[in-house]
C-alpha atoms as a PDB file:
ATOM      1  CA  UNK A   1      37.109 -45.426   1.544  1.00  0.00           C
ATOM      2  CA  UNK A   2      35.655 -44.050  -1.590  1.00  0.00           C
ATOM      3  CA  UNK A   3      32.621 -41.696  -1.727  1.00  0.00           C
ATOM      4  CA  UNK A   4      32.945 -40.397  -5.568  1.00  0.00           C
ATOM      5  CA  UNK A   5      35.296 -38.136  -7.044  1.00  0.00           C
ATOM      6  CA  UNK A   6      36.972 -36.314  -4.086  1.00  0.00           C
ATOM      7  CA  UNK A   7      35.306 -33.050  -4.051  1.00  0.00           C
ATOM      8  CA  UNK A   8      37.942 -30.375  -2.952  1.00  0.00           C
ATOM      9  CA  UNK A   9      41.832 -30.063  -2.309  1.00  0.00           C
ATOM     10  CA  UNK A  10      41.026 -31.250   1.743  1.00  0.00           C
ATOM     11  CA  UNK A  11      42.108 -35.215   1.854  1.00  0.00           C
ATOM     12  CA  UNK A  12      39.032 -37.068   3.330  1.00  0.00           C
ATOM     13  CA  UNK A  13      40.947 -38.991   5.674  1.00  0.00           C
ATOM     14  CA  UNK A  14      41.601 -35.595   7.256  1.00  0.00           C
ATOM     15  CA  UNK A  15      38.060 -35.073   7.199  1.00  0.00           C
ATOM     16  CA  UNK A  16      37.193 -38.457   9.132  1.00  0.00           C
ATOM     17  CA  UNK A  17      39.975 -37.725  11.629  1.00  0.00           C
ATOM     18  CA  UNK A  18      38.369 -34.325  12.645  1.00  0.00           C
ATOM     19  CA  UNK A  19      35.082 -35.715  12.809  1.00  0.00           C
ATOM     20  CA  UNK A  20      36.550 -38.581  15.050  1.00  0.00           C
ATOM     21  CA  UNK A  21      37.763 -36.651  17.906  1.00  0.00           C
ATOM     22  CA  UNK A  22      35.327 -33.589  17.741  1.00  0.00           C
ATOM     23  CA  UNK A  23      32.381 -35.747  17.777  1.00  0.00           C
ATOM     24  CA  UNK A  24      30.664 -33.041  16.481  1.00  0.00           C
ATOM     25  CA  UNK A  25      27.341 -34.611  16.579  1.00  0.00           C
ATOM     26  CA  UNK A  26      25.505 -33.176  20.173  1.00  0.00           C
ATOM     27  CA  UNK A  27      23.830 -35.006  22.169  1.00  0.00           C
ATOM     28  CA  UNK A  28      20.592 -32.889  22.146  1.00  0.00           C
ATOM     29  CA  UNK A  29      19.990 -34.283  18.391  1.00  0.00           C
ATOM     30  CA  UNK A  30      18.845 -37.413  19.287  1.00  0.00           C
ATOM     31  CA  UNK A  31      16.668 -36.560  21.740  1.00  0.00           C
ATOM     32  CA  UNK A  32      14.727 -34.154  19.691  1.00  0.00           C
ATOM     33  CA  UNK A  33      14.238 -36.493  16.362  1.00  0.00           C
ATOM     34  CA  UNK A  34      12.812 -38.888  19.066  1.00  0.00           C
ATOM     35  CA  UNK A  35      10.487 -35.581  19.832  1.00  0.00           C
ATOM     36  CA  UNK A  36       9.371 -35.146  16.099  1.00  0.00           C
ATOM     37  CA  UNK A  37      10.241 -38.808  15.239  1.00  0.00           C
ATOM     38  CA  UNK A  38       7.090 -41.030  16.277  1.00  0.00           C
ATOM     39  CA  UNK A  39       4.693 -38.247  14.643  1.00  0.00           C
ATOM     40  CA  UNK A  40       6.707 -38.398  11.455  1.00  0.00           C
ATOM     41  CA  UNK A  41       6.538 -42.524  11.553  1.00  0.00           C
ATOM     42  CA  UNK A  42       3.235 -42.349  12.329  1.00  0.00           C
ATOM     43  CA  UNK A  43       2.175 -39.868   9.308  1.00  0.00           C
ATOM     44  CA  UNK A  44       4.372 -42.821   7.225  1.00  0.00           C
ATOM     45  CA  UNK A  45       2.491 -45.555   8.857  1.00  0.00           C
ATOM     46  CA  UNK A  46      -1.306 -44.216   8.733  1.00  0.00           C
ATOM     47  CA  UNK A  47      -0.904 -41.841   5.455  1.00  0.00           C
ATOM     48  CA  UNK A  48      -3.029 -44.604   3.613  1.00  0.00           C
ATOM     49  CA  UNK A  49      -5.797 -44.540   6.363  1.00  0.00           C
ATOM     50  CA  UNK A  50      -5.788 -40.784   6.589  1.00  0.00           C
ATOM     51  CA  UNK A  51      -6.271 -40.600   2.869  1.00  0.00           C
ATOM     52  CA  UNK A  52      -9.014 -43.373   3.099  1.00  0.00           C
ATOM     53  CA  UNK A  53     -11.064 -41.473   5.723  1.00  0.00           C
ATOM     54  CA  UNK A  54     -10.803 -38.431   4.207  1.00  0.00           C
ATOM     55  CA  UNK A  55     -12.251 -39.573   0.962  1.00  0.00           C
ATOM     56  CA  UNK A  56     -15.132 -41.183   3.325  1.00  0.00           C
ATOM     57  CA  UNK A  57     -15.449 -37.665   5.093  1.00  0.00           C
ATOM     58  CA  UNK A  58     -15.838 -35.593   1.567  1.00  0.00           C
ATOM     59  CA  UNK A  59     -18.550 -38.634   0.175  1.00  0.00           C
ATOM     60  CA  UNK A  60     -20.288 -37.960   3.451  1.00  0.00           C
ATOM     61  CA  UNK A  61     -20.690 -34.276   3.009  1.00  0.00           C
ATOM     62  CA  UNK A  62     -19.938 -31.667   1.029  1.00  0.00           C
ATOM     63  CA  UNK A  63     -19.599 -29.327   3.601  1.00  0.00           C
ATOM     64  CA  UNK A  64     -17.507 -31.644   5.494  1.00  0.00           C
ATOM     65  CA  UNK A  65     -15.356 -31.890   2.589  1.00  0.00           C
ATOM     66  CA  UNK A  66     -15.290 -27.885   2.094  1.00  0.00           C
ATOM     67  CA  UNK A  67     -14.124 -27.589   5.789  1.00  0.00           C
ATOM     68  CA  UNK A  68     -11.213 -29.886   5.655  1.00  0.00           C
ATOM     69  CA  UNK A  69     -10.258 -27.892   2.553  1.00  0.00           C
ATOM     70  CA  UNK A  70     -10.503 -25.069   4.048  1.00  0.00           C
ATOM     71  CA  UNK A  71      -8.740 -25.989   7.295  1.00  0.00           C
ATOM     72  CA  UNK A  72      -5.443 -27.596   4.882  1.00  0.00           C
ATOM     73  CA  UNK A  73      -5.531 -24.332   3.348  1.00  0.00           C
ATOM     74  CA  UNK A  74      -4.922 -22.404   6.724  1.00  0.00           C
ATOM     75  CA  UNK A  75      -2.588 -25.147   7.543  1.00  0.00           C
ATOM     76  CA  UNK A  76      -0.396 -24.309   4.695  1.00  0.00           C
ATOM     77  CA  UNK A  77      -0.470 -20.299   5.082  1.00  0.00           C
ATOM     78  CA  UNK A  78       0.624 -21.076   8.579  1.00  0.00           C
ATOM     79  CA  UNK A  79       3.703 -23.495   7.750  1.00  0.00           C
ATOM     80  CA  UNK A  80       4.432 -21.051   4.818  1.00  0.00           C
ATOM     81  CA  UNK A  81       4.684 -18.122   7.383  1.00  0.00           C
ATOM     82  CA  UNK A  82       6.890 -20.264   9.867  1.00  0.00           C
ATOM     83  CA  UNK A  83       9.211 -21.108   7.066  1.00  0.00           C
ATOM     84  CA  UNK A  84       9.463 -17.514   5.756  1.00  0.00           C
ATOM     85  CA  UNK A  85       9.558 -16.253   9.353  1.00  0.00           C
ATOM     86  CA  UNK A  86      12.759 -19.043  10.047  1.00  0.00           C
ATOM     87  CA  UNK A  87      14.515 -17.716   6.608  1.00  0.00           C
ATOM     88  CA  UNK A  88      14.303 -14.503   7.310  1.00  0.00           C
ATOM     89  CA  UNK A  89      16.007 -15.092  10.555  1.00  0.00           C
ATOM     90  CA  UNK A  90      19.176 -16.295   8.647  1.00  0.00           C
ATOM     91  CA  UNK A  91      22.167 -14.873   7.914  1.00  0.00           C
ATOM     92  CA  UNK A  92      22.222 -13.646   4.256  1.00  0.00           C
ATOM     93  CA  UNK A  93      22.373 -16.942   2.314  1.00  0.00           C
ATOM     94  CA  UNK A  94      25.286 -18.198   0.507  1.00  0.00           C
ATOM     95  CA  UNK A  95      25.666 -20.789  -2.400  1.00  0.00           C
ATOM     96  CA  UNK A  96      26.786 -24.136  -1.011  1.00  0.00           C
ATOM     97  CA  UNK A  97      29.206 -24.195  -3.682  1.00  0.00           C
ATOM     98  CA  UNK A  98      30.706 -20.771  -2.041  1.00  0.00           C
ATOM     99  CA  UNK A  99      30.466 -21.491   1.206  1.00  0.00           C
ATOM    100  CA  UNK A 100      32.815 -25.166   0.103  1.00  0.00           C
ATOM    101  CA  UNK A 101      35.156 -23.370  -1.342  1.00  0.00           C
ATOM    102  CA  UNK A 102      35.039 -20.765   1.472  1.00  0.00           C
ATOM    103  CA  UNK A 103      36.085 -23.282   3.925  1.00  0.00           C
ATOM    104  CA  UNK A 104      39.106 -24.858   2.073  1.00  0.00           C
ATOM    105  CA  UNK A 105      40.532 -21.600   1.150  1.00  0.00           C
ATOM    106  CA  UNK A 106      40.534 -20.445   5.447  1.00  0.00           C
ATOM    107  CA  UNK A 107      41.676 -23.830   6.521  1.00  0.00           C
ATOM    108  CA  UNK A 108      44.852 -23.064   8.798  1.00  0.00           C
ATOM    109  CA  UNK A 109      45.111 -25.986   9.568  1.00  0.00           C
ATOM    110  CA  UNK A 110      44.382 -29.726   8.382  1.00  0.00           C
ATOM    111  CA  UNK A 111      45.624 -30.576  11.773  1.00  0.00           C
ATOM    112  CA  UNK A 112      42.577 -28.905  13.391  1.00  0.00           C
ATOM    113  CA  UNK A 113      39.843 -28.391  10.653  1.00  0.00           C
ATOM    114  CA  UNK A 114      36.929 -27.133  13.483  1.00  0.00           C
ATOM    115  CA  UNK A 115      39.055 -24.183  13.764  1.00  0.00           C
ATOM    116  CA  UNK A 116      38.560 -22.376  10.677  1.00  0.00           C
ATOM    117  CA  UNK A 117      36.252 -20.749   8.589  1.00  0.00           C
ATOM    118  CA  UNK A 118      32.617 -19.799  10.275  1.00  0.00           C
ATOM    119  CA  UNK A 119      34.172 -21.612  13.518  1.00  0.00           C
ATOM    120  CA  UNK A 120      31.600 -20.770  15.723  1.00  0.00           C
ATOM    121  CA  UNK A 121      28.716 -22.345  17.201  1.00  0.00           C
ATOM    122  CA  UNK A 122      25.512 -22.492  15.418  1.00  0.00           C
ATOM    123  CA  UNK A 123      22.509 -24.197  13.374  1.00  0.00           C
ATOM    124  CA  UNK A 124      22.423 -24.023   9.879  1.00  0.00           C
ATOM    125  CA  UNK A 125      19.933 -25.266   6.879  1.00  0.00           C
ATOM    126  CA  UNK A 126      21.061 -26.755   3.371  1.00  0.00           C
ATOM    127  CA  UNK A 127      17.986 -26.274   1.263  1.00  0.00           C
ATOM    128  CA  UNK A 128      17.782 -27.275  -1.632  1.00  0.00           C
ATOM    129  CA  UNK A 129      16.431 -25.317  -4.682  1.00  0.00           C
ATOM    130  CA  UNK A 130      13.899 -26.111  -7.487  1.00  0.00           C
ATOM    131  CA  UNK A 131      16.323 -24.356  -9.615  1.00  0.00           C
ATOM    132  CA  UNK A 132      19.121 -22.042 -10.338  1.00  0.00           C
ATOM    133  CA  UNK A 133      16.865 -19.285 -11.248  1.00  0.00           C
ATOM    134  CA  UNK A 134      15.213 -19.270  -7.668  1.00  0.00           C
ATOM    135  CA  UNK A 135      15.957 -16.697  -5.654  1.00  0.00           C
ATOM    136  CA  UNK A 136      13.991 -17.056  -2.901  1.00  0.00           C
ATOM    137  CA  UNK A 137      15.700 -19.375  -0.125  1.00  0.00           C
ATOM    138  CA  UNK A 138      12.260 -19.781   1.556  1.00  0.00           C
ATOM    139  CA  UNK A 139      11.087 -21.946  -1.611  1.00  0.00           C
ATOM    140  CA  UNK A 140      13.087 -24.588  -1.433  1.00  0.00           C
ATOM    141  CA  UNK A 141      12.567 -27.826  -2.828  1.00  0.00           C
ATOM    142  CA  UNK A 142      14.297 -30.051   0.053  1.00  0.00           C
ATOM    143  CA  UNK A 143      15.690 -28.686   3.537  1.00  0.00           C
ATOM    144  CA  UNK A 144      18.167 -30.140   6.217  1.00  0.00           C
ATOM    145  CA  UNK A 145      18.692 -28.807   9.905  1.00  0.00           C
ATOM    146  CA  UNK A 146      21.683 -29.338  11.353  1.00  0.00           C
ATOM    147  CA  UNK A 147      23.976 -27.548  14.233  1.00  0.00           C
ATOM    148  CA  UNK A 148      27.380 -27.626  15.188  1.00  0.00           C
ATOM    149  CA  UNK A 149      29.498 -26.253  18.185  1.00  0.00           C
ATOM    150  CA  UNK A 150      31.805 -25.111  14.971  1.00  0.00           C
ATOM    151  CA  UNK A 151      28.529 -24.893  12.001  1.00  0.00           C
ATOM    152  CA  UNK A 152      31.466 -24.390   9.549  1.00  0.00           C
ATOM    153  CA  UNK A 153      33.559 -27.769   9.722  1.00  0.00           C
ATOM    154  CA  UNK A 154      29.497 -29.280  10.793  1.00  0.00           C
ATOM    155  CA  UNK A 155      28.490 -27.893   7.072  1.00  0.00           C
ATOM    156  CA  UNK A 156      31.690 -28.948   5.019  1.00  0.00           C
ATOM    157  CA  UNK A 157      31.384 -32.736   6.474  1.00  0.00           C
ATOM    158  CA  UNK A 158      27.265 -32.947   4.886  1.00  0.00           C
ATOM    159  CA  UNK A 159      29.208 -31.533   1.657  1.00  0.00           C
ATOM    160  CA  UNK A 160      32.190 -34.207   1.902  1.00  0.00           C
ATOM    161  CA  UNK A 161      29.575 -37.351   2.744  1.00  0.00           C
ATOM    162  CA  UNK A 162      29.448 -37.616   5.744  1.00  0.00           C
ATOM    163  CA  UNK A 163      26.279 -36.675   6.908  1.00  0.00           C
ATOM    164  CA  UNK A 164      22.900 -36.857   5.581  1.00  0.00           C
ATOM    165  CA  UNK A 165      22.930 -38.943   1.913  1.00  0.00           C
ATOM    166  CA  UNK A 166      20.640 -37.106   0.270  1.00  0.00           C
ATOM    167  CA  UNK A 167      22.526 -33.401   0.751  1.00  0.00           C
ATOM    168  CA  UNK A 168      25.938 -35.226   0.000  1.00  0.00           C
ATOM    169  CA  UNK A 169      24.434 -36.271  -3.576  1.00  0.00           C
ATOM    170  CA  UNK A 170      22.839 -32.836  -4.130  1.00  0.00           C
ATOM    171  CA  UNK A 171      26.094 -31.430  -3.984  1.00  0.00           C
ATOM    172  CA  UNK A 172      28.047 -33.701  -5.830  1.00  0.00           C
ATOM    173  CA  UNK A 173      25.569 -33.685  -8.625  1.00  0.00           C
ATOM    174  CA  UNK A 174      26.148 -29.967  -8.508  1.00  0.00           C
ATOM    175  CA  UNK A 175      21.907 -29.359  -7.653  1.00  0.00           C
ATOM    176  CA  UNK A 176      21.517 -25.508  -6.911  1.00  0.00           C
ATOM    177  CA  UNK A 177      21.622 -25.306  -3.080  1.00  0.00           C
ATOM    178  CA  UNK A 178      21.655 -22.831  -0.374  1.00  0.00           C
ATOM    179  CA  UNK A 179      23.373 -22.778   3.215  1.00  0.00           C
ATOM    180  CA  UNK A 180      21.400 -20.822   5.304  1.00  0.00           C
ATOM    181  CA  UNK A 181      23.077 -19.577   8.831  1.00  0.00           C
ATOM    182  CA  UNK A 182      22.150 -19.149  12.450  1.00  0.00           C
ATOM    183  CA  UNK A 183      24.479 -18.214  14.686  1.00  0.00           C
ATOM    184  CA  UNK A 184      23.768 -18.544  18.576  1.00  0.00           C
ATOM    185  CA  UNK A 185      25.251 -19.340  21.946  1.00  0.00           C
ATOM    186  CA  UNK A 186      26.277 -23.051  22.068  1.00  0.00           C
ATOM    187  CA  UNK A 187      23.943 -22.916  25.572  1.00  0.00           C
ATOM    188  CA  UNK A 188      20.849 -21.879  22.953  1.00  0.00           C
ATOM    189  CA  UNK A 189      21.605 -24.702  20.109  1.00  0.00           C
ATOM    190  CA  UNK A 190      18.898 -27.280  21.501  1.00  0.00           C
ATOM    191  CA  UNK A 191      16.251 -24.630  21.173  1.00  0.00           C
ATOM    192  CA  UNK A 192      17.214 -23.276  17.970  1.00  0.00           C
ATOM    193  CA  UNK A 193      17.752 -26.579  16.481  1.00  0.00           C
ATOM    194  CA  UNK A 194      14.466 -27.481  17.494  1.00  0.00           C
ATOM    195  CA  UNK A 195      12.784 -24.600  16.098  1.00  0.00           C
ATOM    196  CA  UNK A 196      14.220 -24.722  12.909  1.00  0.00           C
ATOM    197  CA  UNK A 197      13.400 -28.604  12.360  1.00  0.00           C
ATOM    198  CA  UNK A 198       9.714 -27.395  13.153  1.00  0.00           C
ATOM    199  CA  UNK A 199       9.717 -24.181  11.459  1.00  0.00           C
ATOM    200  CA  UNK A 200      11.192 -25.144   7.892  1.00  0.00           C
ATOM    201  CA  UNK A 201       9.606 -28.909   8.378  1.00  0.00           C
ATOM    202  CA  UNK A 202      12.521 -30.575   7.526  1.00  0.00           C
ATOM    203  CA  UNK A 203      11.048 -33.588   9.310  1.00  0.00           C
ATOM    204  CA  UNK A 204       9.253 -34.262   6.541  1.00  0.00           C
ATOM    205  CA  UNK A 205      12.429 -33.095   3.841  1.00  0.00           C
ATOM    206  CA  UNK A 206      15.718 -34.474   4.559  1.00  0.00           C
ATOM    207  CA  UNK A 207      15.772 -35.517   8.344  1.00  0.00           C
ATOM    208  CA  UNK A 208      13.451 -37.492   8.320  1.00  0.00           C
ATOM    209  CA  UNK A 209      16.230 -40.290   7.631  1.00  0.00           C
ATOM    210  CA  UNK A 210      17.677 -38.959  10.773  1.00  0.00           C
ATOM    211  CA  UNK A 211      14.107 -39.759  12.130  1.00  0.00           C
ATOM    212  CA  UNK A 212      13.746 -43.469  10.563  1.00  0.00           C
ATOM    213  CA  UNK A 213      17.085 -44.624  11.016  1.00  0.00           C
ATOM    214  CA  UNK A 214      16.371 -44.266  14.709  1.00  0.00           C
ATOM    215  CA  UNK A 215      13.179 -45.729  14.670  1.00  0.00           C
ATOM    216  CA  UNK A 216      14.664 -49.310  12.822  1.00  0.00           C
ATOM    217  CA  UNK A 217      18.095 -49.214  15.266  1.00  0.00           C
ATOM    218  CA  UNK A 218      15.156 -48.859  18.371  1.00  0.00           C
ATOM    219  CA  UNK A 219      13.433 -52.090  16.720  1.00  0.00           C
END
């Protein structure tokens, strides 16, 4: 198997084998990209209409046209605020090049590599930054949601390759990026993981692969 230059001292064999028999993935996440799936194929699907009817809507009036402004506007302050809110909520952030290395240097074991550093059940967001000089983890550039009954080994294996594509090749092309971390009771991850996917719109960022990928394998 070869995915690159092998990113840390952990042998990705090891890596596979953990994921394996953990099956880390829960069975909650498919249900809930089916939730926020068809409106995100849909947007895909009918963006070219929308933008078509809205253009008729502004020649037809001007006031028509100020209103929709208007209401995007609102639209936006009230995502922004959700996102903020959902940041805010985190753990302090850490640099996904940190939180890597983190997680090699507590690994007791390559034998059991769910049992280690953050080991605990959670959700988590890799977002990725416009730049180093960002500060803010709320203005990030590209997000992904994901959860884990252990969120450490769930966030190493997106940094290793094997999760979403588009965070793997982030890290390995060393992008600034930013793990953020929420911790909860494995009994509260479907709720949380749904609330994050809604709150920082990652629908619309880096799930939404999770989203079409489902959509072609239901074809």
């Amino acid at each position: 198997m070869n995915r690159g230059a092998q990113l840390g001292k952990i042998k990705l064999q090891d890596v596979k084998r953990a994921i394996d028999i953990g099956k880390d993935v829960l069975p909650f996440v498919e249900p809930a990209m089916n939730k926020y799936g068809p409106a995100l194929i849909d947007w895909t699907q009918q963006r070219g209409k929308q933008a078509a009817d809205s253009l008729g809507e502004a020649r037809d009036s001007f006031l028509s046209k100020g209103q929709t402004i208007k209401d995007r506007k609102e639209q936006q302050k009230s995502l922004e605020a959700a996102r903020k809110k959902a940041v805010a909520s985190s753990l302090p952030p850490i640099s996904a090049k940190e939180f890597f290395e983190n997680f090699e240097n507590n690994v007791s074991s390559e034998a059991d590599l769910s049992d280690g550093y953050m080991a605990i059940a959670g959700c988590y967001a890799v977002a990725t930054m416009k730049s180093a000089r960002e500060k803010d983890p709320s203005a990030y550039e590209d997000v992904y949601v994901g959860c884990g009954k252990s969120m450490g080994f769930s966030i190493y294996t997106q940094l290793c390759g094997f999760g979403n594509v588009d965070v793997y090749a982030d890290f390995k092309f060393k992008r600034p990026m930013m793990i953020l971390l929420f911790p909860c009771e494995e009994k509260d991850l479907e709720i949380r993981y749904e609330a994050l996917v809604r709150d920082l719109q990652a629908e619309s960022s880096y799930n939404k692969w999770d989203v079409l990928t489902r959509s072609d394998e239901a074809r």
